[in-house]
N, C-alpha and C. Protein backbone atom coordinates (compact mmCIF):
# COMPACT_ATOMS: atom_id res chain seq x y z
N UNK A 1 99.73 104.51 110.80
CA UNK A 1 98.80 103.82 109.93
C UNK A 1 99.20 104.06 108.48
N UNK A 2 98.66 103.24 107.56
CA UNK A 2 98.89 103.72 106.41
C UNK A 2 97.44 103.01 105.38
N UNK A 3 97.82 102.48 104.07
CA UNK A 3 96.98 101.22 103.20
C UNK A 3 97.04 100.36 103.97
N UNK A 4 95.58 100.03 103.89
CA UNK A 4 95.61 98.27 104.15
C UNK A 4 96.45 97.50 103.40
N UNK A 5 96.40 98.09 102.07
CA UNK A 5 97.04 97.34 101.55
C UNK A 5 99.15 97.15 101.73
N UNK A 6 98.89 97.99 102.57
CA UNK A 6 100.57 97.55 102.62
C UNK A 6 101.12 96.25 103.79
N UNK A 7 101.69 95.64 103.98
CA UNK A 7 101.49 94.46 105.28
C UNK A 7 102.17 95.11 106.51
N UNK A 8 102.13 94.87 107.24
CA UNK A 8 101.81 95.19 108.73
C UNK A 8 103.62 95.42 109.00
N UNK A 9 104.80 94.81 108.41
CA UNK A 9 106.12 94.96 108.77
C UNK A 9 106.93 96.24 108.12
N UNK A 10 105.55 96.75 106.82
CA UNK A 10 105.97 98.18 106.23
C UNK A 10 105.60 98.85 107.06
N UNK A 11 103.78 98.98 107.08
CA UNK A 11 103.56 100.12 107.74
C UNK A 11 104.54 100.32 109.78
N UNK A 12 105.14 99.42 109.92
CA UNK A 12 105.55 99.49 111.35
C UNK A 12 107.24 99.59 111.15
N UNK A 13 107.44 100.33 110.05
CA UNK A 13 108.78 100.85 109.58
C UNK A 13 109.32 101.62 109.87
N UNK A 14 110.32 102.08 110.71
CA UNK A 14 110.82 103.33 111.25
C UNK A 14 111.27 104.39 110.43
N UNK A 15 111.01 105.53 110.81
CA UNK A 15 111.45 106.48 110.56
C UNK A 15 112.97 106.47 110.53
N UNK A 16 113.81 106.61 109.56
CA UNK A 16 115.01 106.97 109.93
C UNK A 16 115.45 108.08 110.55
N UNK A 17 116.52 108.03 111.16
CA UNK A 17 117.15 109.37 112.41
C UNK A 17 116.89 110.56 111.30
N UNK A 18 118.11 110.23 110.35
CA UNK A 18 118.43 111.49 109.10
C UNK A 18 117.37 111.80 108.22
N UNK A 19 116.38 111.09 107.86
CA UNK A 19 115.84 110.89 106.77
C UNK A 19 115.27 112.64 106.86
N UNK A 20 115.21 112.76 105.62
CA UNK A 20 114.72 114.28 105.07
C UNK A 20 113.77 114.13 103.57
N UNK A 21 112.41 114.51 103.43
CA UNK A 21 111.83 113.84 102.64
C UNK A 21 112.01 114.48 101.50
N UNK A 22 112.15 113.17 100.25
CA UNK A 22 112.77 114.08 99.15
C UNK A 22 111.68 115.35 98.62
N UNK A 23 112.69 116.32 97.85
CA UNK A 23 111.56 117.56 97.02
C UNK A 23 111.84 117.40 95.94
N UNK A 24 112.60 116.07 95.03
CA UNK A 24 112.94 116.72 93.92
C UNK A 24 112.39 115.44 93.07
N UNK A 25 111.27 114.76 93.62
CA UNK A 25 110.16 113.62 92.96
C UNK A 25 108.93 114.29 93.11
N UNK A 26 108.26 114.30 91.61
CA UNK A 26 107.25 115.00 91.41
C UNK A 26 106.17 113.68 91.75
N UNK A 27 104.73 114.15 91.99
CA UNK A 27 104.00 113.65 92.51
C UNK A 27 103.20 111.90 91.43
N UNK A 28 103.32 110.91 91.27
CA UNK A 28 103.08 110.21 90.41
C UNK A 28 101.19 110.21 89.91
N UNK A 29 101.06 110.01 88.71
CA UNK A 29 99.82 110.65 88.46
C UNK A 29 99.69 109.16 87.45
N UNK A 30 100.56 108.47 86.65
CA UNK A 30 100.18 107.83 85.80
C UNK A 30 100.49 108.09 84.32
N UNK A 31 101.10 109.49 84.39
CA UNK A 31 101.18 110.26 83.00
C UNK A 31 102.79 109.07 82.02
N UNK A 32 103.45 109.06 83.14
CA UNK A 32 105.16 108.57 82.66
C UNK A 32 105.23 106.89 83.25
N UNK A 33 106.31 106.41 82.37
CA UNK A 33 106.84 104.88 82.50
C UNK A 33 107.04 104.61 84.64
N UNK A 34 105.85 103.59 84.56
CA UNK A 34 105.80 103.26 86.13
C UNK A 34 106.80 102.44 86.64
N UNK A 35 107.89 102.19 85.90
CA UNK A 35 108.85 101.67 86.14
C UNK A 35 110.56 102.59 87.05
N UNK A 36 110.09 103.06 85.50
CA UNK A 36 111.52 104.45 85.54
C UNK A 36 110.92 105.56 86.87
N UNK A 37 109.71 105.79 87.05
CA UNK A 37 109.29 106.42 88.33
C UNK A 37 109.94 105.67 89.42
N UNK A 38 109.76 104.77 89.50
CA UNK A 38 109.44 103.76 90.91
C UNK A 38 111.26 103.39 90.90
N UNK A 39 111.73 103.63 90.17
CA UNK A 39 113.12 103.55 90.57
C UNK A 39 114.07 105.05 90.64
N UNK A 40 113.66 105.82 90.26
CA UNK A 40 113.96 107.38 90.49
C UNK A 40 113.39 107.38 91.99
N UNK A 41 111.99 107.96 92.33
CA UNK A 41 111.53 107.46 93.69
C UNK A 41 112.21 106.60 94.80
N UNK A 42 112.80 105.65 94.61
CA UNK A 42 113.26 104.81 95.15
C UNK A 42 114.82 105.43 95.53
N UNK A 43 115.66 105.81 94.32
CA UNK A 43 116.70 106.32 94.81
C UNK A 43 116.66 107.68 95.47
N UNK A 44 115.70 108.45 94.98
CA UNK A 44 115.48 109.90 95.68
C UNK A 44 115.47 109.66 97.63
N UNK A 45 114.53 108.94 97.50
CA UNK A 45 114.49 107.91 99.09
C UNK A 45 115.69 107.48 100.27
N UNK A 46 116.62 106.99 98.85
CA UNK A 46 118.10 106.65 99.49
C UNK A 46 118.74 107.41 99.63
N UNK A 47 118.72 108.40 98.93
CA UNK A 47 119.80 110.01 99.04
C UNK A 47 119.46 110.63 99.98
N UNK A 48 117.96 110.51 100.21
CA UNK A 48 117.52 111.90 101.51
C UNK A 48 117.64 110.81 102.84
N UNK A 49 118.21 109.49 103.33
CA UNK A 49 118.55 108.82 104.44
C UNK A 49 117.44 107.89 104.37
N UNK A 50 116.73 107.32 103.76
CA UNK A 50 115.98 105.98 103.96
C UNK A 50 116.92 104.85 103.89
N UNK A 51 116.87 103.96 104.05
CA UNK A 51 118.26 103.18 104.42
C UNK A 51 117.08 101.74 104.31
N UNK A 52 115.93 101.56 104.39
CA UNK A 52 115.48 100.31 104.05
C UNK A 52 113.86 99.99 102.86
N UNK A 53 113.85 99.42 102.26
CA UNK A 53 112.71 99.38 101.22
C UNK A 53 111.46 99.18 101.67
N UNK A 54 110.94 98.84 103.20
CA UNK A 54 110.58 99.02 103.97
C UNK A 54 109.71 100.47 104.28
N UNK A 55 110.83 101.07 104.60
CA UNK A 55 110.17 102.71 104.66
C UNK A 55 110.01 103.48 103.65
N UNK A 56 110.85 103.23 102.39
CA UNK A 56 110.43 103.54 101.02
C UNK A 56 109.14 103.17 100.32
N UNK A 57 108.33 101.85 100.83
CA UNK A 57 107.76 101.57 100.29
C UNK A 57 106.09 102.61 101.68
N UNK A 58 106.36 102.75 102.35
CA UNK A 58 105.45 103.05 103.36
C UNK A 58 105.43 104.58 103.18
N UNK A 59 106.46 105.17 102.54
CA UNK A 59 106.57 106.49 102.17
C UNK A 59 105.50 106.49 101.07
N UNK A 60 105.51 106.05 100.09
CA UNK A 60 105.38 105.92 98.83
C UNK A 60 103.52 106.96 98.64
N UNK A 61 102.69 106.61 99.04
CA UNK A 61 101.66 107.37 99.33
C UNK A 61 101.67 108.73 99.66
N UNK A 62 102.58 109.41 99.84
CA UNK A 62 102.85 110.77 100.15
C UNK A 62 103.46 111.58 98.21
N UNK A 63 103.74 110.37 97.87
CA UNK A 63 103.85 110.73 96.44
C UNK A 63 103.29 110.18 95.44
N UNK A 64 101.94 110.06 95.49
CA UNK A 64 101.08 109.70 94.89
C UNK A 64 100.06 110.79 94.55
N UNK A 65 99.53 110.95 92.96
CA UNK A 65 98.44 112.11 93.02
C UNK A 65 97.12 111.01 92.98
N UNK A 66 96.48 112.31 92.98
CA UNK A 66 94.87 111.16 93.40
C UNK A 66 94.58 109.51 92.95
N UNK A 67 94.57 109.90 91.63
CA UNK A 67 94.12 108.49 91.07
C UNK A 67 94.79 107.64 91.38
N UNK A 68 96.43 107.64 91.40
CA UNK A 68 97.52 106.67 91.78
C UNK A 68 96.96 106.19 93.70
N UNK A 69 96.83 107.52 94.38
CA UNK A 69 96.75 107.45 95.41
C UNK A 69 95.38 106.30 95.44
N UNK A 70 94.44 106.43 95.19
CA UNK A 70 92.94 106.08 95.24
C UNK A 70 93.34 104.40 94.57
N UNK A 71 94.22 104.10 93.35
CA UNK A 71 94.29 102.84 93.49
C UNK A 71 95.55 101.71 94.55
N UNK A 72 96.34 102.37 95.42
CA UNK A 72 96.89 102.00 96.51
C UNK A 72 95.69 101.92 97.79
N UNK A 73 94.76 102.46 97.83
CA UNK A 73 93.57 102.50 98.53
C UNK A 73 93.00 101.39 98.36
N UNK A 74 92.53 100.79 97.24
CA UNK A 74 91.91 99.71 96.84
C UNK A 74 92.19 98.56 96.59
N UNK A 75 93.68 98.26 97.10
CA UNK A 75 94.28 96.99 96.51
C UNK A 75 93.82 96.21 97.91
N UNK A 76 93.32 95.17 97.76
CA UNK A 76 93.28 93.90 98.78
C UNK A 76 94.57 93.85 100.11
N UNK A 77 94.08 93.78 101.44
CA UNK A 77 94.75 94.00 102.27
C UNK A 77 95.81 93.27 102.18
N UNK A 78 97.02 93.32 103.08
CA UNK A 78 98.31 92.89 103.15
C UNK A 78 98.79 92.73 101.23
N UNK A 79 98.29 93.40 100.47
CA UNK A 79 98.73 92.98 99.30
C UNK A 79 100.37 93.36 98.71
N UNK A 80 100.70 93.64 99.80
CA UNK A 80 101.97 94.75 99.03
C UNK A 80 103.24 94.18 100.36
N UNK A 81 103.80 93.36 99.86
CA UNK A 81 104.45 92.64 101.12
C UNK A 81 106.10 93.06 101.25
N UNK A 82 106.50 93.55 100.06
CA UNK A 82 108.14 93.76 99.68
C UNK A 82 108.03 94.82 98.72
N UNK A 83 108.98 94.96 98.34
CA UNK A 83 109.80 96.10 97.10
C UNK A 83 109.15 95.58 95.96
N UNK A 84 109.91 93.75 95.70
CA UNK A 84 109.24 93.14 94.62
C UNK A 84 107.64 93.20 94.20
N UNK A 85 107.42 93.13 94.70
CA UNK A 85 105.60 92.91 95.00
C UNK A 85 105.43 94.60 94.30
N UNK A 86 105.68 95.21 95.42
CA UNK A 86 105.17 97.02 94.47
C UNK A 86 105.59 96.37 93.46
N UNK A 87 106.48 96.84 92.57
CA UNK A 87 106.87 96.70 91.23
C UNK A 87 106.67 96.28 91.24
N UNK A 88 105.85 95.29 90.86
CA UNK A 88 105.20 94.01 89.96
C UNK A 88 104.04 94.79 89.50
N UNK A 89 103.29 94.97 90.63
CA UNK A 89 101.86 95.52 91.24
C UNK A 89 101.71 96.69 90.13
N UNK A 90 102.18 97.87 90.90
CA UNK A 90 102.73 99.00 90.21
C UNK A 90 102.59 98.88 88.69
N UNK A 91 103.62 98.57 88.13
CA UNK A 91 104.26 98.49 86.85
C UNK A 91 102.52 97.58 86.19
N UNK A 92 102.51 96.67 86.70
CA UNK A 92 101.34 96.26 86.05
C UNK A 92 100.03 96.93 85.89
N UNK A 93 99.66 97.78 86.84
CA UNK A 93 98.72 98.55 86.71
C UNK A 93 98.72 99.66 85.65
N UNK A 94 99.95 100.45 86.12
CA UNK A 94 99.88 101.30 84.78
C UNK A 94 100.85 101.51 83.70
């Protein structure tokens, strides 16, 4: 399970074999550029064996601090369909 708001082909994203979850992305809070996060994040993702944007993006809630977390909670179901879509989303919010 994950957000409603993520669509149904993220949250049913596999685990990769290798994948090892990154430690070296601090938790997103809102404080720094939601851009430059979300693409640090993103590559941290690819280094530790995520291999599709898919499971990066279904990860993504595990590195979220509250408030960030609490507005991925609230976004309108299936709202978050691709990579593009976060970043848009994302970046626009904060």
């Amino acid at each position: 399970m994950g957000p409603q708001a993520l669509d149904w082909h993220i949250l049913k994203a596999a685990l990769p074999p290798q994948y090892r979850s990154p430690t070296n992305v601090l938790k997103y809070s809102g404080e720094t550029n939601p851009g430059l996060w979300l693409e640090d994040y993103q590559l941290a993702c690819r280094a530790s064996g995520a291999v599709s944007n898919n499971f990066v993006i279904r990860n993504l809630p595990l590195f979220l601090a509250d408030s960030a977390q609490t507005w991925l909670e609230h976004l309108w179901p299936n709202y978050v369909q691709s990579w593009a879509d976060l970043k848009q989303i994302f970046v626009g919010n904060f």
